[in-house]
PDB file of N, CA and C in Angstrom:
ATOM      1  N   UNK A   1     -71.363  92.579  21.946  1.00  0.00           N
ATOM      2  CA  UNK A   1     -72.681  92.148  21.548  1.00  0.00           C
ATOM      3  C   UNK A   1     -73.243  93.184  20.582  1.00  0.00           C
ATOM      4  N   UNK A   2     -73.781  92.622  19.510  1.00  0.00           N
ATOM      5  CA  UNK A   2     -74.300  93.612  18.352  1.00  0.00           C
ATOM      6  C   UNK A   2     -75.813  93.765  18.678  1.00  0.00           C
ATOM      7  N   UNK A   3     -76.449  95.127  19.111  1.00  0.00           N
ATOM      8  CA  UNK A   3     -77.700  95.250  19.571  1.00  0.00           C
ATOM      9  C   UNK A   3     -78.335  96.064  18.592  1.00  0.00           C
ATOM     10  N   UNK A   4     -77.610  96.282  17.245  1.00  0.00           N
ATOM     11  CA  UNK A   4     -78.838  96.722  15.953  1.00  0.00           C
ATOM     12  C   UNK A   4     -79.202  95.209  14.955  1.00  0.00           C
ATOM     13  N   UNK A   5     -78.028  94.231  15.299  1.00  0.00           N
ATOM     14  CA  UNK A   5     -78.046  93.473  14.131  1.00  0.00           C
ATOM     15  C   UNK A   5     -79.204  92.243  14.399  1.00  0.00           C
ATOM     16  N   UNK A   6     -79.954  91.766  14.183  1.00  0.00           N
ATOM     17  CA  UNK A   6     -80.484  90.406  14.163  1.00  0.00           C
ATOM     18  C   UNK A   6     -80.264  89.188  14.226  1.00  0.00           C
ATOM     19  N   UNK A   7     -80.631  88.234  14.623  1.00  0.00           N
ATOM     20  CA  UNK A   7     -79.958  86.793  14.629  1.00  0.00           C
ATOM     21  C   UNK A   7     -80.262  85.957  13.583  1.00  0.00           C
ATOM     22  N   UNK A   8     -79.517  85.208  12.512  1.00  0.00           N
ATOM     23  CA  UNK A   8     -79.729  84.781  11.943  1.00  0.00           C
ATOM     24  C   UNK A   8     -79.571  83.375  11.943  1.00  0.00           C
ATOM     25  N   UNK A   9     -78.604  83.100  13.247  1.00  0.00           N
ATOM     26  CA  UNK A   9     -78.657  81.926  14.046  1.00  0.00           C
ATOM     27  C   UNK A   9     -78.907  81.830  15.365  1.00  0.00           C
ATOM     28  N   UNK A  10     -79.911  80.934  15.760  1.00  0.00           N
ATOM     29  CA  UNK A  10     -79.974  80.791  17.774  1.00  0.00           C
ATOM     30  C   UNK A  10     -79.070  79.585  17.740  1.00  0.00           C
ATOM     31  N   UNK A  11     -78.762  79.554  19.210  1.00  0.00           N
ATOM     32  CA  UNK A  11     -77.813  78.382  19.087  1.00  0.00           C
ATOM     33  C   UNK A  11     -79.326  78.292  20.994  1.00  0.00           C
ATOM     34  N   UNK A  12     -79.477  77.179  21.214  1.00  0.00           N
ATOM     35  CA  UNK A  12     -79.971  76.651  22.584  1.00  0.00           C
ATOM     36  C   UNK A  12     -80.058  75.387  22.862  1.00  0.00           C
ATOM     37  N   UNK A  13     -79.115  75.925  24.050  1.00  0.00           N
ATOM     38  CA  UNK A  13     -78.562  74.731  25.081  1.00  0.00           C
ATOM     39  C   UNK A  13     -78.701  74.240  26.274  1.00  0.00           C
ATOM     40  N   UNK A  14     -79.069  73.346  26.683  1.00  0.00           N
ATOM     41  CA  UNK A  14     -78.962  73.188  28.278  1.00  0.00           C
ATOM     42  C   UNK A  14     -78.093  72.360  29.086  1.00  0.00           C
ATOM     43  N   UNK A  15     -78.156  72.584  30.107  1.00  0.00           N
ATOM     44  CA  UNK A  15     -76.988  71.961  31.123  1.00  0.00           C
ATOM     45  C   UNK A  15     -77.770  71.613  32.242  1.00  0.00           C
ATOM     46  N   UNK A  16     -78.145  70.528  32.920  1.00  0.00           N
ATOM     47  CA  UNK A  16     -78.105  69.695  33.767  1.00  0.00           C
ATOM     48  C   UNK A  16     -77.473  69.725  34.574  1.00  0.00           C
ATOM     49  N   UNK A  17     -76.954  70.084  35.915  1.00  0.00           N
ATOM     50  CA  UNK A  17     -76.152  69.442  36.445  1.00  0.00           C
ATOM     51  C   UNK A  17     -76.144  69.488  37.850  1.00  0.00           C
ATOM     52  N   UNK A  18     -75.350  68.785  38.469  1.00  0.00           N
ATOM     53  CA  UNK A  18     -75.342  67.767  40.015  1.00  0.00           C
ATOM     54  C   UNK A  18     -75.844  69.348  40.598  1.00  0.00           C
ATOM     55  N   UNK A  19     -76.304  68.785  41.827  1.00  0.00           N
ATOM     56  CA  UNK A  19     -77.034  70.138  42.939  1.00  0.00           C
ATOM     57  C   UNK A  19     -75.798  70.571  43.404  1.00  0.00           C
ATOM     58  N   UNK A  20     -74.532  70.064  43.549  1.00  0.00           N
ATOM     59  CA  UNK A  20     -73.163  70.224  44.560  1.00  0.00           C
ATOM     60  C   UNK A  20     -72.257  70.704  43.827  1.00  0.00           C
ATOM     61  N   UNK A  21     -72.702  70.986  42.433  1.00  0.00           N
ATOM     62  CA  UNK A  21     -71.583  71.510  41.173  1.00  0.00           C
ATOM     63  C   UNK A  21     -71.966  72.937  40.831  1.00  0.00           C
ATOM     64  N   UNK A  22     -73.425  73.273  41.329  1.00  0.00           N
ATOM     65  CA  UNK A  22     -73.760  74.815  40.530  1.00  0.00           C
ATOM     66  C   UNK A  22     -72.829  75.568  40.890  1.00  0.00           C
ATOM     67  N   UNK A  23     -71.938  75.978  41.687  1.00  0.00           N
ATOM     68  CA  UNK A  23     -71.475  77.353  41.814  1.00  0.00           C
ATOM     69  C   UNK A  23     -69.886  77.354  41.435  1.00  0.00           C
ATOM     70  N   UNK A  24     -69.302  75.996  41.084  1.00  0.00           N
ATOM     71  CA  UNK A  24     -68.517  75.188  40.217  1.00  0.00           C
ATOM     72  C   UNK A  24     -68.995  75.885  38.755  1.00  0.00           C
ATOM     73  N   UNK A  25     -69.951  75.694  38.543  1.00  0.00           N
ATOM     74  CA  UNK A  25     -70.623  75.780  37.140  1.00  0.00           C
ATOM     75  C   UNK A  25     -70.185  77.566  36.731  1.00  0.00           C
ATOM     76  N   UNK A  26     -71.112  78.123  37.622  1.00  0.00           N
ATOM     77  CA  UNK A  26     -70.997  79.200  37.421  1.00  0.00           C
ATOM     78  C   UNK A  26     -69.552  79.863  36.952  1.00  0.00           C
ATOM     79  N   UNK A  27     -68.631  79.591  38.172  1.00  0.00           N
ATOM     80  CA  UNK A  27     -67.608  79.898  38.073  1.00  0.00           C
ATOM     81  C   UNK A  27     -66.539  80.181  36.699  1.00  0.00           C
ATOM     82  N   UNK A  28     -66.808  78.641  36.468  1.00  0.00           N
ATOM     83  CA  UNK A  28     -66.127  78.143  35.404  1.00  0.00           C
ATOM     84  C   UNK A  28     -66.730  79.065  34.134  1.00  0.00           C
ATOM     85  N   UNK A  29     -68.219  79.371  33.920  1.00  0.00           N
ATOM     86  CA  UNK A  29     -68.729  79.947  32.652  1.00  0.00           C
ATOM     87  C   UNK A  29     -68.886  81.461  32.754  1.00  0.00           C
ATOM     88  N   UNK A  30     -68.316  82.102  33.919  1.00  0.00           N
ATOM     89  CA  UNK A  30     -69.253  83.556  34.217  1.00  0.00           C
ATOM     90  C   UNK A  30     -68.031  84.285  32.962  1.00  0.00           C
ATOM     91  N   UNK A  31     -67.225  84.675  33.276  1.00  0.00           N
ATOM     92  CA  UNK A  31     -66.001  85.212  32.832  1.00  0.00           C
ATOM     93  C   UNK A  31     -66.467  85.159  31.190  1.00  0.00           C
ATOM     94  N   UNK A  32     -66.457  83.659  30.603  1.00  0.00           N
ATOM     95  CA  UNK A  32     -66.694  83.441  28.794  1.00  0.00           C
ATOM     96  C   UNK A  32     -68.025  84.116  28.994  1.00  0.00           C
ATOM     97  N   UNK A  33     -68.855  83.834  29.543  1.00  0.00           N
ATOM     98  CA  UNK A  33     -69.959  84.786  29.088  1.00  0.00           C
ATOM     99  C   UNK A  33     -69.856  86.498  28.729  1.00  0.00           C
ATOM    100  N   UNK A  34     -69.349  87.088  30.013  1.00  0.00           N
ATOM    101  CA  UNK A  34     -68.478  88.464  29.618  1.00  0.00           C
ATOM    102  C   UNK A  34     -68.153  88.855  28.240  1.00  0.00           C
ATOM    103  N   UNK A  35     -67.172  87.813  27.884  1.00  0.00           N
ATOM    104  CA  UNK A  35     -66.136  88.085  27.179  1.00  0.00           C
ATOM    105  C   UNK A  35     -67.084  87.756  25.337  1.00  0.00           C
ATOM    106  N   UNK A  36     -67.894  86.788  25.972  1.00  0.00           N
ATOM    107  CA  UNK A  36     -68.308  86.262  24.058  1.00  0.00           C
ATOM    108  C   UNK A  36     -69.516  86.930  24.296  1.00  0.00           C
ATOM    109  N   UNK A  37     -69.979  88.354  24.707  1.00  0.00           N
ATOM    110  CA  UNK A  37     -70.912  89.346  24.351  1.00  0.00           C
ATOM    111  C   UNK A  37     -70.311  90.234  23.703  1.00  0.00           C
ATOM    112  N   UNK A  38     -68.998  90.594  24.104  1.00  0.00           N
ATOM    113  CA  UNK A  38     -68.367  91.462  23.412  1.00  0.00           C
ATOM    114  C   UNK A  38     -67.497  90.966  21.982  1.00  0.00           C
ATOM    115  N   UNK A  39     -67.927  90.144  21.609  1.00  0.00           N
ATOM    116  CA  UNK A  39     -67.482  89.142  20.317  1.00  0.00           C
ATOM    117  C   UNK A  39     -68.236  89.695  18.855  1.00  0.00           C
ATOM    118  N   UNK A  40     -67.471  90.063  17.985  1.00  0.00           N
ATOM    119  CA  UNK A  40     -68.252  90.836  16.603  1.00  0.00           C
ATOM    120  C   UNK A  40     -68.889  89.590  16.012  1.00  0.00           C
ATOM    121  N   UNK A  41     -70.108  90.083  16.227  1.00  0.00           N
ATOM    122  CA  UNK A  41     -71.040  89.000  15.341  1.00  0.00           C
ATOM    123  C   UNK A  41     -72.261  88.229  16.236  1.00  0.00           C
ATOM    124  N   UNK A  42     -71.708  88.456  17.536  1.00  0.00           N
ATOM    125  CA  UNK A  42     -72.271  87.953  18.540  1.00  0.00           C
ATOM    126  C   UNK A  42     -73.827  89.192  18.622  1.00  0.00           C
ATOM    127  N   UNK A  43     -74.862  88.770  18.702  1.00  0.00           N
ATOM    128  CA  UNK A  43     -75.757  89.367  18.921  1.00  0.00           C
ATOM    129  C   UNK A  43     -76.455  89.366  20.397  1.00  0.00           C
ATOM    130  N   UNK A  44     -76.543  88.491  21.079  1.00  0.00           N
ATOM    131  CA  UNK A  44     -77.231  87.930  22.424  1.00  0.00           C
ATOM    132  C   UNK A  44     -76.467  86.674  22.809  1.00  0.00           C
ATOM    133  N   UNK A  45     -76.140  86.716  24.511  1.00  0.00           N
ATOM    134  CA  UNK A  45     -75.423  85.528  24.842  1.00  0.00           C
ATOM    135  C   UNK A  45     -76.263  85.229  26.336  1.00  0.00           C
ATOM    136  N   UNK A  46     -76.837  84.678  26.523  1.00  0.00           N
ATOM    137  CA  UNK A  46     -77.525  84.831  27.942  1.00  0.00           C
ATOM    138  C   UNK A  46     -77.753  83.190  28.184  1.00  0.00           C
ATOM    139  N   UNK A  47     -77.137  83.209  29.769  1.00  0.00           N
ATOM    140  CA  UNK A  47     -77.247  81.825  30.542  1.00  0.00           C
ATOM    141  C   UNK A  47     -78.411  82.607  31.811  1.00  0.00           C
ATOM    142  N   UNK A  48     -79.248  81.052  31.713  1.00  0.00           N
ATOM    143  CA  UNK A  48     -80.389  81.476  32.975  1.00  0.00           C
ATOM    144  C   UNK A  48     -80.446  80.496  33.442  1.00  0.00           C
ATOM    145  N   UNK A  49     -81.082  80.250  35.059  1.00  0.00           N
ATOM    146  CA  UNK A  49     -81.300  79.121  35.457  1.00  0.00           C
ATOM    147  C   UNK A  49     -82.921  78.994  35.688  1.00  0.00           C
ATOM    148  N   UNK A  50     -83.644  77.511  35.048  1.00  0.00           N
ATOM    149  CA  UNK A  50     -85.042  77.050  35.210  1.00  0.00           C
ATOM    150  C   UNK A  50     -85.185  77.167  36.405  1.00  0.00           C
ATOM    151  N   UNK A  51     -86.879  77.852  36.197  1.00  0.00           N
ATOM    152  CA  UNK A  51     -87.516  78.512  37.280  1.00  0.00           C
ATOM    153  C   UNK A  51     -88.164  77.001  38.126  1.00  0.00           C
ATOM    154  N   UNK A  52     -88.124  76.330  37.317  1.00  0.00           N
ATOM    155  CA  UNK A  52     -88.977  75.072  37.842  1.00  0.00           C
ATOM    156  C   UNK A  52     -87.819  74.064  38.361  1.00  0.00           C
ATOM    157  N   UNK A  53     -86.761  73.503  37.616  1.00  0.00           N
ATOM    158  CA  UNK A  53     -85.467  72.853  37.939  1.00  0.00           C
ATOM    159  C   UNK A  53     -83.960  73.778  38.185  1.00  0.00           C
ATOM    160  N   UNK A  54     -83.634  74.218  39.524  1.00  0.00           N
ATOM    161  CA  UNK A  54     -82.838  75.280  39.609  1.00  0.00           C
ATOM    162  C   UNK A  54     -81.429  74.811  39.208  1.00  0.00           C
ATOM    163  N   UNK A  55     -81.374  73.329  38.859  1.00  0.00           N
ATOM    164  CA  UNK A  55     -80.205  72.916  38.509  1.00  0.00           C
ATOM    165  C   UNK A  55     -79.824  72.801  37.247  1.00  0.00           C
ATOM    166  N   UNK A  56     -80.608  73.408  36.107  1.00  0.00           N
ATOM    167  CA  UNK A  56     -80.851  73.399  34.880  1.00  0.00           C
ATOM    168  C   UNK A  56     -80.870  74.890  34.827  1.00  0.00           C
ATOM    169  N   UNK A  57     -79.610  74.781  33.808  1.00  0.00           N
ATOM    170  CA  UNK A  57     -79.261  75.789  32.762  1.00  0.00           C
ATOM    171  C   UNK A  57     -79.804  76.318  31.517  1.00  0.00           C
ATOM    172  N   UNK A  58     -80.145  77.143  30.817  1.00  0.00           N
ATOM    173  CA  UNK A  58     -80.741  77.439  29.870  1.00  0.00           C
ATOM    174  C   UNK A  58     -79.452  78.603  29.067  1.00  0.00           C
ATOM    175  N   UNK A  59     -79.211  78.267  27.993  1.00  0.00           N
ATOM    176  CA  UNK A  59     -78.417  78.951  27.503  1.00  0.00           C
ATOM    177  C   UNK A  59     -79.223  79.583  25.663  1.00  0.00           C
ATOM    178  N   UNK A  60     -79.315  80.747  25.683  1.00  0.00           N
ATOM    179  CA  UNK A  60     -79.424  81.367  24.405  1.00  0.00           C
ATOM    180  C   UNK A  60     -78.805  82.123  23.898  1.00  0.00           C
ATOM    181  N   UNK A  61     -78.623  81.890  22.360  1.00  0.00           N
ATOM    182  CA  UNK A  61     -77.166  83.065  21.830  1.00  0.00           C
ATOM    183  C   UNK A  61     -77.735  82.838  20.685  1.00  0.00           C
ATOM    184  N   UNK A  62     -77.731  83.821  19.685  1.00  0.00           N
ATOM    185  CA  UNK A  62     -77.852  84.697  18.820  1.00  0.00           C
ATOM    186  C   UNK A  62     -76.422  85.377  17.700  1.00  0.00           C
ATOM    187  N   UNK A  63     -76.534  84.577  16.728  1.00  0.00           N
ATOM    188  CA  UNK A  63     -75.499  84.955  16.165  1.00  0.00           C
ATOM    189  C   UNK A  63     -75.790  85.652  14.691  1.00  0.00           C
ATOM    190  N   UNK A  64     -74.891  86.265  13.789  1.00  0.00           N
ATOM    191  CA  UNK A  64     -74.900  86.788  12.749  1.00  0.00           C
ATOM    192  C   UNK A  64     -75.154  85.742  11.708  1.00  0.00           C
ATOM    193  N   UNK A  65     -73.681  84.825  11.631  1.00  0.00           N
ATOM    194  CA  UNK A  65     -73.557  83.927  10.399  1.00  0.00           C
ATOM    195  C   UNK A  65     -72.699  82.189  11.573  1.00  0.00           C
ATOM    196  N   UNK A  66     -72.895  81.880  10.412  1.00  0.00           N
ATOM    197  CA  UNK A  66     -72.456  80.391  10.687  1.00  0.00           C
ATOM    198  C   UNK A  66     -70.435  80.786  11.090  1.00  0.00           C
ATOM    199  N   UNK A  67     -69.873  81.407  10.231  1.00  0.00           N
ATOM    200  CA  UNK A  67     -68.780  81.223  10.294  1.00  0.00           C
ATOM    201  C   UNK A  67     -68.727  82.192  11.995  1.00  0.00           C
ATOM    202  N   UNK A  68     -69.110  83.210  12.193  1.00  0.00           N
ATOM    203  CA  UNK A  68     -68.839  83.179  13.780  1.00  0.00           C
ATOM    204  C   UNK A  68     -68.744  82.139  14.467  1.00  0.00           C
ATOM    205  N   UNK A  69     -70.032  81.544  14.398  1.00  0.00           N
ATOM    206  CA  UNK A  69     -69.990  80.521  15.466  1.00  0.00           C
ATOM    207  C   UNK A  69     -69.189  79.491  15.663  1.00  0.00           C
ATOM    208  N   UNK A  70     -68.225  79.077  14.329  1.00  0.00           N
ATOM    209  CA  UNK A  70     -67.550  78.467  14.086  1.00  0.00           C
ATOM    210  C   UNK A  70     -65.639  78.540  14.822  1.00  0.00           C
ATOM    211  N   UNK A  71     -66.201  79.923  14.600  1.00  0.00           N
ATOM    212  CA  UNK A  71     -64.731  80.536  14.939  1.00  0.00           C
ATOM    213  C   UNK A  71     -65.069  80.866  16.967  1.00  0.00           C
ATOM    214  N   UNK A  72     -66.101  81.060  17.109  1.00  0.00           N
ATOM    215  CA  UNK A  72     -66.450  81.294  18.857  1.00  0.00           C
ATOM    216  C   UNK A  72     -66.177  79.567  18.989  1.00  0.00           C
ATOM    217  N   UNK A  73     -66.319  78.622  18.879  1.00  0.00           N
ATOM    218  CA  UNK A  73     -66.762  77.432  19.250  1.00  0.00           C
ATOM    219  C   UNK A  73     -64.850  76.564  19.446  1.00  0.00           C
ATOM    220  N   UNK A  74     -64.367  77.394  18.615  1.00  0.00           N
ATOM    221  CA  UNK A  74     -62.684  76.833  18.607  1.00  0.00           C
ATOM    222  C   UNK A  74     -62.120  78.106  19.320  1.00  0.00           C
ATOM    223  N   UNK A  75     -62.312  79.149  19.357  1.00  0.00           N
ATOM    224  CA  UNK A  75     -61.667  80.149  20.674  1.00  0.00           C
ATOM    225  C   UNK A  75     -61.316  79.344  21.572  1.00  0.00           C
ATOM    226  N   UNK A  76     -60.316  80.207  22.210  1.00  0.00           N
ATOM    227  CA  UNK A  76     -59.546  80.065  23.625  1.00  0.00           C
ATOM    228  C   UNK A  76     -60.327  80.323  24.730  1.00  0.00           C
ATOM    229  N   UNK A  77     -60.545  81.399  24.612  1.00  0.00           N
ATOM    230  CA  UNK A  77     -62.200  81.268  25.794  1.00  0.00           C
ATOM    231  C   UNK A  77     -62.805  80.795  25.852  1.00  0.00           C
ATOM    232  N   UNK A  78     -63.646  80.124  24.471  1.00  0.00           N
ATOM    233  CA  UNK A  78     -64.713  79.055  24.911  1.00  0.00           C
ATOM    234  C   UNK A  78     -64.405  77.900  25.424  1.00  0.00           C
ATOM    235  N   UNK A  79     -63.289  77.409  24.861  1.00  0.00           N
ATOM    236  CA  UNK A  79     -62.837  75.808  24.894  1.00  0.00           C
ATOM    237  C   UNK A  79     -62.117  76.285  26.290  1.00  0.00           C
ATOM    238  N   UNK A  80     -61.489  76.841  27.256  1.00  0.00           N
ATOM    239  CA  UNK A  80     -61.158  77.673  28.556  1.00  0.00           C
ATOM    240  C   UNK A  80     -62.458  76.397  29.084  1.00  0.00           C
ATOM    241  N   UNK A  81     -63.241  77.418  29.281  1.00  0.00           N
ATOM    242  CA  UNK A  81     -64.958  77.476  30.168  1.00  0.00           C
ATOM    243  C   UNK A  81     -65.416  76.103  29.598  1.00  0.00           C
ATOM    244  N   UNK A  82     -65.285  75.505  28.243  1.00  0.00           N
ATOM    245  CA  UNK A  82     -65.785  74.168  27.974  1.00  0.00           C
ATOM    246  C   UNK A  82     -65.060  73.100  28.946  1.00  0.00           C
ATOM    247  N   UNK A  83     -63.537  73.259  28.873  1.00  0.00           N
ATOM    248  CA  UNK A  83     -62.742  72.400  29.252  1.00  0.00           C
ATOM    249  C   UNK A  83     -63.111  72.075  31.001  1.00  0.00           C
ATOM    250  N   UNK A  84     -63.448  73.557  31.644  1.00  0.00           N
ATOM    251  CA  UNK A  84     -63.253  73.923  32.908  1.00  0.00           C
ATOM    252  C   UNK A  84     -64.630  73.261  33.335  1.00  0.00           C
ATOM    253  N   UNK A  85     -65.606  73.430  32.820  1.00  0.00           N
ATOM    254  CA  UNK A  85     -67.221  72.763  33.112  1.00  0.00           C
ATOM    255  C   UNK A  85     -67.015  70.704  33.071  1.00  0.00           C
ATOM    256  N   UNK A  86     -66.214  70.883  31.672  1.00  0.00           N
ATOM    257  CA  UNK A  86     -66.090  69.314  31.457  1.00  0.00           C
ATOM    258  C   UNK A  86     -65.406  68.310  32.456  1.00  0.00           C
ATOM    259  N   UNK A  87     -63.987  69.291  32.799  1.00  0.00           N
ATOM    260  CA  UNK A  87     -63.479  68.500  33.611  1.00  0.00           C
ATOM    261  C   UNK A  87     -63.623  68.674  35.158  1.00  0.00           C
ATOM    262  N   UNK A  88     -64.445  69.565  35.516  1.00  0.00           N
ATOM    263  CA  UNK A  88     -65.034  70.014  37.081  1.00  0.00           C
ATOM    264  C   UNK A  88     -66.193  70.011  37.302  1.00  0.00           C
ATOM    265  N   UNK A  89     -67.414  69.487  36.273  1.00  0.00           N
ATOM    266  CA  UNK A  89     -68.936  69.769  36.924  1.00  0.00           C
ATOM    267  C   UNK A  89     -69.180  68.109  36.358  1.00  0.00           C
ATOM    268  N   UNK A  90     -70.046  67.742  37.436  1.00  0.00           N
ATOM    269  CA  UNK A  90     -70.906  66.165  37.179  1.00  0.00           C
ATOM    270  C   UNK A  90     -72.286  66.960  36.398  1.00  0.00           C
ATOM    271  N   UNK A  91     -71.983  66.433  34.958  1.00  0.00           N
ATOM    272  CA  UNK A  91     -73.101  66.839  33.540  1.00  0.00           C
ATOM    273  C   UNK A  91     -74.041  65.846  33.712  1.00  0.00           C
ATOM    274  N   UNK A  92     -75.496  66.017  34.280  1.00  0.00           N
ATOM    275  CA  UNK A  92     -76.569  64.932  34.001  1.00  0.00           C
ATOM    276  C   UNK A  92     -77.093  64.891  33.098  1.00  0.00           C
ATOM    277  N   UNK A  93     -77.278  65.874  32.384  1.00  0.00           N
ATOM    278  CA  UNK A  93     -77.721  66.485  30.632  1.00  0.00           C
ATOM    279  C   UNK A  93     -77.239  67.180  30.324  1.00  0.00           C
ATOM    280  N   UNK A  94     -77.098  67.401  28.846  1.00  0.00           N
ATOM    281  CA  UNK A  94     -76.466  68.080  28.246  1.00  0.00           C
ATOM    282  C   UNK A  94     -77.393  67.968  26.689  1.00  0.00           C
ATOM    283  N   UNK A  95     -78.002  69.346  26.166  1.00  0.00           N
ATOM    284  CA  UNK A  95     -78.471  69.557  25.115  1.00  0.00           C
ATOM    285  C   UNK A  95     -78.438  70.414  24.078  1.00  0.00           C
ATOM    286  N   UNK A  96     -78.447  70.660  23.061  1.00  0.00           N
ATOM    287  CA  UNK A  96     -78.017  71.717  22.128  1.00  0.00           C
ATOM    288  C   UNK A  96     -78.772  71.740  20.575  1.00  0.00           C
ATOM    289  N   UNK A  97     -79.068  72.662  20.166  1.00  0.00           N
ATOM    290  CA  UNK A  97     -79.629  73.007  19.042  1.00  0.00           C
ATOM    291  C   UNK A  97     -79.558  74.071  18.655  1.00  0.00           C
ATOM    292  N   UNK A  98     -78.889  74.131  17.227  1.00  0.00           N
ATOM    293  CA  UNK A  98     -79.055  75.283  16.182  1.00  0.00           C
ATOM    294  C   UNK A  98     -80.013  75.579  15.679  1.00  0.00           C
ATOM    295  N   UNK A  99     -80.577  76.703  15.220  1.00  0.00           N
ATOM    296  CA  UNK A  99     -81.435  77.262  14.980  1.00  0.00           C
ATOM    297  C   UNK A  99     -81.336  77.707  13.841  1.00  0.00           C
ATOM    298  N   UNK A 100     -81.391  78.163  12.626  1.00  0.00           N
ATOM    299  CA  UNK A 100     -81.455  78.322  11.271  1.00  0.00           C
ATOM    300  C   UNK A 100     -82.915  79.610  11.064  1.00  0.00           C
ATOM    301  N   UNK A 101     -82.900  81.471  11.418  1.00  0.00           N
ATOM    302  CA  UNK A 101     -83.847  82.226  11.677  1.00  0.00           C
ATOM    303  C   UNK A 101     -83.874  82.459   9.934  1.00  0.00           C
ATOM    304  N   UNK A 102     -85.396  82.334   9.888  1.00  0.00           N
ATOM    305  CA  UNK A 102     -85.676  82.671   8.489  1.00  0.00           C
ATOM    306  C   UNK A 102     -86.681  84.404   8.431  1.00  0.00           C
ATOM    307  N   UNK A 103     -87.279  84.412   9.680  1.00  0.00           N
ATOM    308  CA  UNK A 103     -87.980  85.689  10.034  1.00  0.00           C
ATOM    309  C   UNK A 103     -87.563  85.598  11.342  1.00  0.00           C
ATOM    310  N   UNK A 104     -87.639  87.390  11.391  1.00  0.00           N
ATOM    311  CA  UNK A 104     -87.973  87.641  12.971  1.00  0.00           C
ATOM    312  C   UNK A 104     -89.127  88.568  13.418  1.00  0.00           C
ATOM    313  N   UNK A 105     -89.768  89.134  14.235  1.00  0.00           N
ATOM    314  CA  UNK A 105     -90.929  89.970  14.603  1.00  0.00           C
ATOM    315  C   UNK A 105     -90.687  90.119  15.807  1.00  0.00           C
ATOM    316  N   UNK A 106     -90.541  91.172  16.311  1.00  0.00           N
ATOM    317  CA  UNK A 106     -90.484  91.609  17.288  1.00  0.00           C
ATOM    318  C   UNK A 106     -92.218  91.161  18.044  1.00  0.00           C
ATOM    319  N   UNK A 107     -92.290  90.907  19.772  1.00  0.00           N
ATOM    320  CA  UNK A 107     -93.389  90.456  20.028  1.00  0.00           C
ATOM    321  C   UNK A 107     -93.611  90.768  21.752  1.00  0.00           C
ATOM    322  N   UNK A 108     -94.485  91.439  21.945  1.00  0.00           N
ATOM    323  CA  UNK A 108     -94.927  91.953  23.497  1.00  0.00           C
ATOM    324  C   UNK A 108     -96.179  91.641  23.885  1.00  0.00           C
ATOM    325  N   UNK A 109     -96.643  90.632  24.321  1.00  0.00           N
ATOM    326  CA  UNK A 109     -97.866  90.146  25.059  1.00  0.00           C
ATOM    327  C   UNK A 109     -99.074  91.590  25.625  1.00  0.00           C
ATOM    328  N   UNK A 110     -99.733  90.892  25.042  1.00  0.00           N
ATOM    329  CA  UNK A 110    -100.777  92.120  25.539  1.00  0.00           C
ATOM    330  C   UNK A 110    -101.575  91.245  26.670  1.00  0.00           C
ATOM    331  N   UNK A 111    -102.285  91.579  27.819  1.00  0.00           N
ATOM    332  CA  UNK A 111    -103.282  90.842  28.424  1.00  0.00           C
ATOM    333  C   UNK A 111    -104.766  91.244  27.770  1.00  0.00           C
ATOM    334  N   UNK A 112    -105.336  89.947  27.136  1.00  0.00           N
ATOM    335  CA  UNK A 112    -106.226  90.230  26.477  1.00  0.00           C
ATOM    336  C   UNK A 112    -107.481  91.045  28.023  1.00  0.00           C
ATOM    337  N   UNK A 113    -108.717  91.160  26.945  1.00  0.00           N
ATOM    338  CA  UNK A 113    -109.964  91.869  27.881  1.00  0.00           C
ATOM    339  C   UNK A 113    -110.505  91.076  27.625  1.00  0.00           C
TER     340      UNK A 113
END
């Protein structure tokens, strides 16, 4: 994971899935997560689960350029953990969007007075 460089792409995704599959889920994705932080180009890779729907996934990643992601998305590891989710977890949703960063700003909530 590159922690000077910036993202010039978000990639965010979510996952849905059956109450009887999460730890199925996990399983299958913990390992690629590991592994595609330590990926050149990779800036941020983080899976969370909704505080409100615990069966919903939240996935954010942060990349350099388009051609990473291109080349992470046909890896052996990813398509591994894709294959392993696809063919072992019941998917009720499934969502995804690229992100295209034109600025960034760093940003820390103040509690107003």
């Amino acid at each position: 994971m590159i922690t000077n460089k910036k993202a010039n792409y978000v990639v965010h995704t979510t996952y849905t899935i059956h109450p009887d599959d999460k730890q199925i889920f996990i399983d299958a994705v913990k390992e690629h997560i590991l592994l595609t932080r330590e990926v050149d180009g990779n800036v941020y890779y983080h899976f969370s689960w909704d505080m409100i729907d615990p069966y919903t996934c939240v996935l954010a990643e942060g990349w350099v350029d388009q051609e990473v992601i291109d080349k992470q998305l046909t890896s052996a590891v990813f398509q591994k953990a894709l294959k392993a989710v696809m063919d072992n977890v019941r998917i009720l949703d499934r969502q995804g969007t690229l992100y295209t960063v034109s600025a960034e700003t760093d940003i820390i909530p103040e509690v107003a007075e």
